[in-house]
N, C-alpha and C. Protein backbone atom coordinates (compact mmCIF):
# COMPACT_ATOMS: atom_id res chain seq x y z
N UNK A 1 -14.40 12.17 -18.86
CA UNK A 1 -14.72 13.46 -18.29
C UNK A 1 -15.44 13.24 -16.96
N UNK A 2 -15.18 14.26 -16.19
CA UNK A 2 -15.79 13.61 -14.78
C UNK A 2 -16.45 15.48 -14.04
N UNK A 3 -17.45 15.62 -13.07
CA UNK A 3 -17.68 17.05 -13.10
C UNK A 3 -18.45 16.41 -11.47
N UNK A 4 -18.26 17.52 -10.97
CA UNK A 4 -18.91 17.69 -9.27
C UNK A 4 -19.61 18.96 -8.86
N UNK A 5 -21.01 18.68 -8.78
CA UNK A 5 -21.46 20.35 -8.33
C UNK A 5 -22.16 19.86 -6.64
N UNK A 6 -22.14 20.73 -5.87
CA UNK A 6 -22.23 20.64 -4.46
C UNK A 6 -23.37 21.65 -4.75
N UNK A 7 -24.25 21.94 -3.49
CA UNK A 7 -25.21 22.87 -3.60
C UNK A 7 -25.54 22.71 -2.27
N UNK A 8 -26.27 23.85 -1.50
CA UNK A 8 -27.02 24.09 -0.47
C UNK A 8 -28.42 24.55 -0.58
N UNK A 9 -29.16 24.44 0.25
CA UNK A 9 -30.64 25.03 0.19
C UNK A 9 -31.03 26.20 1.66
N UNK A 10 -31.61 26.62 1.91
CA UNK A 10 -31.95 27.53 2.53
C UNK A 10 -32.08 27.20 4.18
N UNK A 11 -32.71 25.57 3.81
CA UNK A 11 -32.75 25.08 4.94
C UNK A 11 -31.34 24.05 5.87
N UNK A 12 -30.17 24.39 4.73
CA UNK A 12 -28.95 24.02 5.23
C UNK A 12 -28.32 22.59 5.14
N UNK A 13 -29.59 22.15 4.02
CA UNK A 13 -29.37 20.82 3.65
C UNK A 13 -28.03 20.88 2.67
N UNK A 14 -27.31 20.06 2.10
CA UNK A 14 -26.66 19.86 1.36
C UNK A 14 -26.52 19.12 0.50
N UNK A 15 -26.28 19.04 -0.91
CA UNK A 15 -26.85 17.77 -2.00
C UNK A 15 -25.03 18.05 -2.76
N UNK A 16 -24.93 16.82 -3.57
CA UNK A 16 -23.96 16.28 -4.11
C UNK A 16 -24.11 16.05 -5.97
N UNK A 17 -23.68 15.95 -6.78
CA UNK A 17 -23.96 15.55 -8.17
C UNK A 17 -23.11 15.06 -8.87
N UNK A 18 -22.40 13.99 -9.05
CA UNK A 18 -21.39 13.37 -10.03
C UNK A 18 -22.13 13.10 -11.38
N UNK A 19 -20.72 12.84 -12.07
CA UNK A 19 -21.00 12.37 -13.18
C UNK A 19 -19.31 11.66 -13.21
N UNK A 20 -19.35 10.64 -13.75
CA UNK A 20 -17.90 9.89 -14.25
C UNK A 20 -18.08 8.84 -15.08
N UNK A 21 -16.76 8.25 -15.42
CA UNK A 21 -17.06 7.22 -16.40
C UNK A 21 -16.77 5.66 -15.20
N UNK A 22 -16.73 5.92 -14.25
CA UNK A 22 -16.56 4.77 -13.39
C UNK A 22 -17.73 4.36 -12.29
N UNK A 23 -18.79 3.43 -12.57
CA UNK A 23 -19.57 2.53 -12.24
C UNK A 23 -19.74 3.07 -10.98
N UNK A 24 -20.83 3.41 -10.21
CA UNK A 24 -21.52 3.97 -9.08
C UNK A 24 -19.88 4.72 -7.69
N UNK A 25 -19.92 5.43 -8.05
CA UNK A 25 -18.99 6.55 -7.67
C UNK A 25 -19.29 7.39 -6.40
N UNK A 26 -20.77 7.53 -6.54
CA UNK A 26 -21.09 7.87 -5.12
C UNK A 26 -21.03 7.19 -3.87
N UNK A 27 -20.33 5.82 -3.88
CA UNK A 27 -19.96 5.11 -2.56
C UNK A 27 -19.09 5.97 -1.89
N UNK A 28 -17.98 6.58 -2.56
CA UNK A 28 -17.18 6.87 -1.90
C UNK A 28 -16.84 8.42 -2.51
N UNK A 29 -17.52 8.75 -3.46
CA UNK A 29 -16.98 10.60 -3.59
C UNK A 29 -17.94 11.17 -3.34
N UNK A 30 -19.15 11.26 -2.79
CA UNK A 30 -19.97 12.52 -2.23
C UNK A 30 -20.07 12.06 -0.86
N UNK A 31 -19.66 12.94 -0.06
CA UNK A 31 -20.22 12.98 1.46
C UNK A 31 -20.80 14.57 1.56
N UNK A 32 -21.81 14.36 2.80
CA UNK A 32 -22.68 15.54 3.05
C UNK A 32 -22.97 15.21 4.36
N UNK A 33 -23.35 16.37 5.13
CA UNK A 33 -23.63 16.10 6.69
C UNK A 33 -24.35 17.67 6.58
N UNK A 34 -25.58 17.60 7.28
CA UNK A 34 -26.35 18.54 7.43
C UNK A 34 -25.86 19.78 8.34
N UNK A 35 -25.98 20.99 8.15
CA UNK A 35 -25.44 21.74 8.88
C UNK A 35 -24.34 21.72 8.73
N UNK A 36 -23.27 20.64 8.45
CA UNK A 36 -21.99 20.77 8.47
C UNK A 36 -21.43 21.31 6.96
N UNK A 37 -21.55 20.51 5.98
CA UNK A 37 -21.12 20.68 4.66
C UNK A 37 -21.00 19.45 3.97
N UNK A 38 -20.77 19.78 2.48
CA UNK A 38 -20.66 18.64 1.55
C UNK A 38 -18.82 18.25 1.01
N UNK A 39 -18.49 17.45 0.70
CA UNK A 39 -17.49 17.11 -0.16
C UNK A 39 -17.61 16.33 -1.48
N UNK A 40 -16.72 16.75 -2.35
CA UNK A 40 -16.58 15.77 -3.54
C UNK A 40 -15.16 15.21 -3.81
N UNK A 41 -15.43 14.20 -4.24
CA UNK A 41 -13.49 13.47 -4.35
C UNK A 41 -13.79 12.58 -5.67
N UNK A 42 -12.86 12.84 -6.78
CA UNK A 42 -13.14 12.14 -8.00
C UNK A 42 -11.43 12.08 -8.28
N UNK A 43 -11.43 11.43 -9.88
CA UNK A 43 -10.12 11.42 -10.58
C UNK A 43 -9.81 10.41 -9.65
N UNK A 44 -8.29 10.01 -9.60
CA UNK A 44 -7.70 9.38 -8.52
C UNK A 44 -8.03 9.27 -7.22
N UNK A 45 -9.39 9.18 -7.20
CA UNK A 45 -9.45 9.66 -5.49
C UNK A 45 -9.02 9.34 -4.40
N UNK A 46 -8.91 10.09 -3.39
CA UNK A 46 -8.53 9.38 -2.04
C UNK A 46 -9.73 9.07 -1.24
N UNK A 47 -10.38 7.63 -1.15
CA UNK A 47 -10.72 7.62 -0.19
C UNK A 47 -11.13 7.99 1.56
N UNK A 48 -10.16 8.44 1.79
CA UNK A 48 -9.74 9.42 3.13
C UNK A 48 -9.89 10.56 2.89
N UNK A 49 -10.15 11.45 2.08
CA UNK A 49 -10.68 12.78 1.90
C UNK A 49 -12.02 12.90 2.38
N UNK A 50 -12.91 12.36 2.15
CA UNK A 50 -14.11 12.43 2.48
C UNK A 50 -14.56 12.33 4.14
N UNK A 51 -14.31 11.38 4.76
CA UNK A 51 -14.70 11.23 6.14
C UNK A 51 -13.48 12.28 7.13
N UNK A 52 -12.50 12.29 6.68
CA UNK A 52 -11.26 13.31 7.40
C UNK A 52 -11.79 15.35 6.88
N UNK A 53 -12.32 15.21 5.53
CA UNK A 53 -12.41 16.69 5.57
C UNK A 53 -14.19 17.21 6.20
N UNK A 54 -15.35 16.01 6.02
CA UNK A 54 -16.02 16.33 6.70
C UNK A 54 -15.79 16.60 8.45
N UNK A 55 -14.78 16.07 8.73
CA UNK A 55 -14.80 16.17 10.53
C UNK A 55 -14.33 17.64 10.61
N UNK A 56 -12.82 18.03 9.66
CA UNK A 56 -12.89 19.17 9.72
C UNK A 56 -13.87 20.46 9.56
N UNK A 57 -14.50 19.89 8.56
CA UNK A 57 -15.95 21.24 8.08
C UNK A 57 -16.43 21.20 9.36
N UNK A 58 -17.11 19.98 10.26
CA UNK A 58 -17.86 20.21 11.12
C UNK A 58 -16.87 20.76 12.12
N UNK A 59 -15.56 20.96 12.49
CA UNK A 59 -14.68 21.31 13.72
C UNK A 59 -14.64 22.94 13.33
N UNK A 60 -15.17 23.57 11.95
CA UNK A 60 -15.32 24.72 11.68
C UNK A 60 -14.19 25.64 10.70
N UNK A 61 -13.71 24.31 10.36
CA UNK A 61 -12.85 24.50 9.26
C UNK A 61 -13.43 25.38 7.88
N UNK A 62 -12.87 25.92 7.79
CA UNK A 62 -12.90 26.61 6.08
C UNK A 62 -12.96 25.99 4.79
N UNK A 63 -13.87 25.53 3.76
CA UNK A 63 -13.76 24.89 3.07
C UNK A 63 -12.27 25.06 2.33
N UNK A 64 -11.91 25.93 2.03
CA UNK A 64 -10.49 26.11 0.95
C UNK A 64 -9.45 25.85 2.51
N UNK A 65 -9.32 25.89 3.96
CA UNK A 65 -8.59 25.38 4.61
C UNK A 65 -8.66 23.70 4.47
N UNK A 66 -9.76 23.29 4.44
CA UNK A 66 -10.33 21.89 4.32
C UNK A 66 -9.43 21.29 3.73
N UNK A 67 -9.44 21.81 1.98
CA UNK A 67 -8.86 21.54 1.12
C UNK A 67 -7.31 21.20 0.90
N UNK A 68 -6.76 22.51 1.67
CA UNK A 68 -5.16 22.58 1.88
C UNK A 68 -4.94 21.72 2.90
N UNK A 69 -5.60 21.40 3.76
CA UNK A 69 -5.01 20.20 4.25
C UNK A 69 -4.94 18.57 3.98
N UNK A 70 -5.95 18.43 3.15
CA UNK A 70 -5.96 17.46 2.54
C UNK A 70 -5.38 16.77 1.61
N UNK A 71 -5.03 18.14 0.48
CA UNK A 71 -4.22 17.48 -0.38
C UNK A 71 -2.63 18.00 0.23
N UNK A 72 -2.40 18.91 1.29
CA UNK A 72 -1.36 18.75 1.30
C UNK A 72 -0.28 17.94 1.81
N UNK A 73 -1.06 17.19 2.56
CA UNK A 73 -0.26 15.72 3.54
C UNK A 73 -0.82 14.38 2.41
N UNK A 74 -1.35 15.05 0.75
CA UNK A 74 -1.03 13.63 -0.02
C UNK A 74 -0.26 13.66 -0.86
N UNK A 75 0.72 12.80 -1.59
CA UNK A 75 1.67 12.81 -2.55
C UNK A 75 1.47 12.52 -3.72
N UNK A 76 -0.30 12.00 -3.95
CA UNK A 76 -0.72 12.10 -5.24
C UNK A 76 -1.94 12.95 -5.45
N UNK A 77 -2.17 13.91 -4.86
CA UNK A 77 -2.76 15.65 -5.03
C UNK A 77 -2.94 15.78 -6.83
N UNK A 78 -1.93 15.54 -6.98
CA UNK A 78 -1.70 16.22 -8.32
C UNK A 78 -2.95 15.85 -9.10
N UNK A 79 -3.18 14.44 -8.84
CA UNK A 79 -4.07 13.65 -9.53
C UNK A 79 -5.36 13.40 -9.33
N UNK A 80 -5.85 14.22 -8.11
CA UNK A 80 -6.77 14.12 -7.87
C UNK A 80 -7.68 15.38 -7.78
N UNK A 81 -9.13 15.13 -8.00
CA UNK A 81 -10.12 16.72 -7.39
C UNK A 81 -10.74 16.76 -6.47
N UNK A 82 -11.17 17.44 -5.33
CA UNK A 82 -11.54 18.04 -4.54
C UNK A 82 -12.81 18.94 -4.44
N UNK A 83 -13.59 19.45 -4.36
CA UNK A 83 -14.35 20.17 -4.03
C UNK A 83 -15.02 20.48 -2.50
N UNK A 84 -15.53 21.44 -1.65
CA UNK A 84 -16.09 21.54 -0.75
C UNK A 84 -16.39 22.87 -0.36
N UNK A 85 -17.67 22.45 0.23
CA UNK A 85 -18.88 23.65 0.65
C UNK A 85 -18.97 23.36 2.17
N UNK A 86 -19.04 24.84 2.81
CA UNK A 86 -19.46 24.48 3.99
C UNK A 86 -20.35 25.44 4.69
């Protein structure tokens, strides 16, 4: 079982929260950038989700645009989760 909650604070910080069954996970599925927004990438993840959809959040992207572009130029989407706040 694997679960991702994202959160913001008032002051625009952004925090991350995994849980999985695979050995320190936050190397590569929580990114956060202040002011900009957070991401989560678990299951199958793609590596490249994280540093490609933060540039978008910060270029002023839409989190659910974020999203559609990400998984839609991948061919294993199916298998993977996503989350993002911005």
């Amino acid at each position: 079982m694997t679960w991702s909650i994202l959160a913001r604070d008032d002051d625009g910080r952004f925090g991350v929260a995994i849980a999985s069954r695979f050995f320190a996970v936050g190397a590569l599925c929580a990114h956060t950038r202040r002011g900009v927004g957070a991401l989560a990438t678990q299951a199958l993840m793609n590596p490249l989700y994280g540093p490609q959809g933060m540039q978008w959040l910060a270029e002023g992207g839409a989190p659910h645009d974020v999203i559609s572009r990400l998984t839609g130029a991948d061919a294993g989407r199916a298998h993977r989760q996503v989350h993002a706040l911005g």
